[in-house]
Protein backbone atom coordinates (compact mmCIF):
# COMPACT_ATOMS: atom_id res chain seq x y z
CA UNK A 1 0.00 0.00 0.00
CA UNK A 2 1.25 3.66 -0.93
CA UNK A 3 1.91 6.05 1.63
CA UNK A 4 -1.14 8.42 1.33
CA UNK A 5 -3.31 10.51 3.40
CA UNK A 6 -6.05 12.28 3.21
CA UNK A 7 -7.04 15.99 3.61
CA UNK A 8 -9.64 17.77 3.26
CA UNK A 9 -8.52 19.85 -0.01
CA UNK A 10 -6.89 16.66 -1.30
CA UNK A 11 -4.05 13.80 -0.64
CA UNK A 12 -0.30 13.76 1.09
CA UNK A 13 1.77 11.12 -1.26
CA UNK A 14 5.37 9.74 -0.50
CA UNK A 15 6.95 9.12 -3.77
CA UNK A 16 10.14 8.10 -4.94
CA UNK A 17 11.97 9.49 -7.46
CA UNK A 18 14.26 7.96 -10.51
CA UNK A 19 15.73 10.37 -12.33
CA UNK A 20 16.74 9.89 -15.89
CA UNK A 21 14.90 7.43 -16.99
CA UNK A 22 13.94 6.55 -20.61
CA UNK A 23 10.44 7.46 -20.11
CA UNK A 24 8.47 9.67 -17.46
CA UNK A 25 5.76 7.02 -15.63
CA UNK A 26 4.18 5.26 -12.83
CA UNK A 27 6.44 2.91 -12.50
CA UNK A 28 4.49 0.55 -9.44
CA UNK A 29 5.37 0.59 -5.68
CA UNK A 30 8.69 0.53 -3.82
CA UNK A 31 8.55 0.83 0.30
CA UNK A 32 5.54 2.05 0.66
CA UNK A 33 5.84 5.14 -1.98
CA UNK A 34 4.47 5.51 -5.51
CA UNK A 35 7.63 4.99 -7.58
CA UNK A 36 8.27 7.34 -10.77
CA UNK A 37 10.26 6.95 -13.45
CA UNK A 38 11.51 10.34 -15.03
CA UNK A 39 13.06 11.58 -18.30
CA UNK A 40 14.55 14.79 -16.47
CA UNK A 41 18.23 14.71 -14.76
CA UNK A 42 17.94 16.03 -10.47
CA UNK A 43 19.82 19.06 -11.80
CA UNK A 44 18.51 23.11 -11.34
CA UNK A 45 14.91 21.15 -10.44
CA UNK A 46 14.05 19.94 -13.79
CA UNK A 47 13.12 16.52 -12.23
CA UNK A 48 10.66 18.52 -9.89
CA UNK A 49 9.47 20.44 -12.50
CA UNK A 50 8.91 17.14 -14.62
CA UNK A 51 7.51 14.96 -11.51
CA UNK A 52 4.43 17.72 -11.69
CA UNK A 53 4.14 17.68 -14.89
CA UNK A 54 3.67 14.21 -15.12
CA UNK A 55 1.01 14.41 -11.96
CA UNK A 56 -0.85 16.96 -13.78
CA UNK A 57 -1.13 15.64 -16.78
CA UNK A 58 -1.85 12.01 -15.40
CA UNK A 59 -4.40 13.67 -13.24
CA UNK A 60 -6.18 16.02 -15.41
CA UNK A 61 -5.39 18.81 -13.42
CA UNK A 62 -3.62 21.90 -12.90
CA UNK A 63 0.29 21.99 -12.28
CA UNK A 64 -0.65 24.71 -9.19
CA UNK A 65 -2.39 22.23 -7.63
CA UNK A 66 0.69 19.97 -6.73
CA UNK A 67 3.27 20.74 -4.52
CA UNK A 68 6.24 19.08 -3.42
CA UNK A 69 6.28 19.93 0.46
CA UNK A 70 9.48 18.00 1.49
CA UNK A 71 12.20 16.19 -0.21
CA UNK A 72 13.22 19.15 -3.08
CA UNK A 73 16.76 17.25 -3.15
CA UNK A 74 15.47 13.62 -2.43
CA UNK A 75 14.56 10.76 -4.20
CA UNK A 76 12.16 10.25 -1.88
CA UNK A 77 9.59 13.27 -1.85
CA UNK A 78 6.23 14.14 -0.18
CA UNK A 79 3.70 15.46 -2.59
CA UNK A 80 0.56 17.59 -1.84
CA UNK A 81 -2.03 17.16 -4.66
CA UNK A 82 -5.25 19.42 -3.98
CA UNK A 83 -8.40 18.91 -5.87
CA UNK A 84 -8.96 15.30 -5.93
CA UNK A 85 -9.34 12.59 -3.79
CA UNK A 86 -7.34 9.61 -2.89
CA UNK A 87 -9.39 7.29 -5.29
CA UNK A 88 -7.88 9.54 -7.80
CA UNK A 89 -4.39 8.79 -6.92
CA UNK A 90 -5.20 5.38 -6.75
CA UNK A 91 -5.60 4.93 -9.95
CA UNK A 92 -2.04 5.99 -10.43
CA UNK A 93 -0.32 3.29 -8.77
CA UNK A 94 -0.60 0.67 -11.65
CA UNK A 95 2.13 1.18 -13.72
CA UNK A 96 1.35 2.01 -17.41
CA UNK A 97 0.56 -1.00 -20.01
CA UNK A 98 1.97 -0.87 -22.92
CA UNK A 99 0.51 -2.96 -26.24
């Protein structure tokens, strides 16, 4: 089970972070965070900037409605998403299918 609480504008989320990756994604679970593949490199925030992105889009919301409220430097990050509920993120955690 993901790391995720409720509040009342939205969810708390522990992810964790892989930057560089071929592909931004879901990428499944790992110790009790949402694991994320990213295309960006952890340099001048461009993973951060890309880890919203990918929440937003994935989400259909937004980018000012997600914040990353600890972990700027970490892998492993806590992410406030307002605006939806935690059945929403849910649905995140299975990794994309591909055909």
């Amino acid at each position: 089970m993901v790391m995720m609480a409720s509040s009342r504008d939205g969810v708390l989320l522990d992810v964790r972070v892989i930057p560089r990756a071929a592909k931004s994604q879901v990428a499944g679970k790992r110790n009790d965070a949402l694991l994320i593949r990213l295309n960006a490199p952890p340099v001048d925030g461009a993973a951060n900037a890309e880890l919203i992105e990918l929440f937003a889009r994935a989400l259909g919301i937004p980018k000012r409605n997600i914040e990353i409220v600890a972990g700027h430097r970490s892998r492993t990050k806590r992410v406030r998403i307002t605006g939806v509920t935690s059945a929403d993120v849910e649905r995140l955690c299975a990794p994309e299918r591909t055909s």
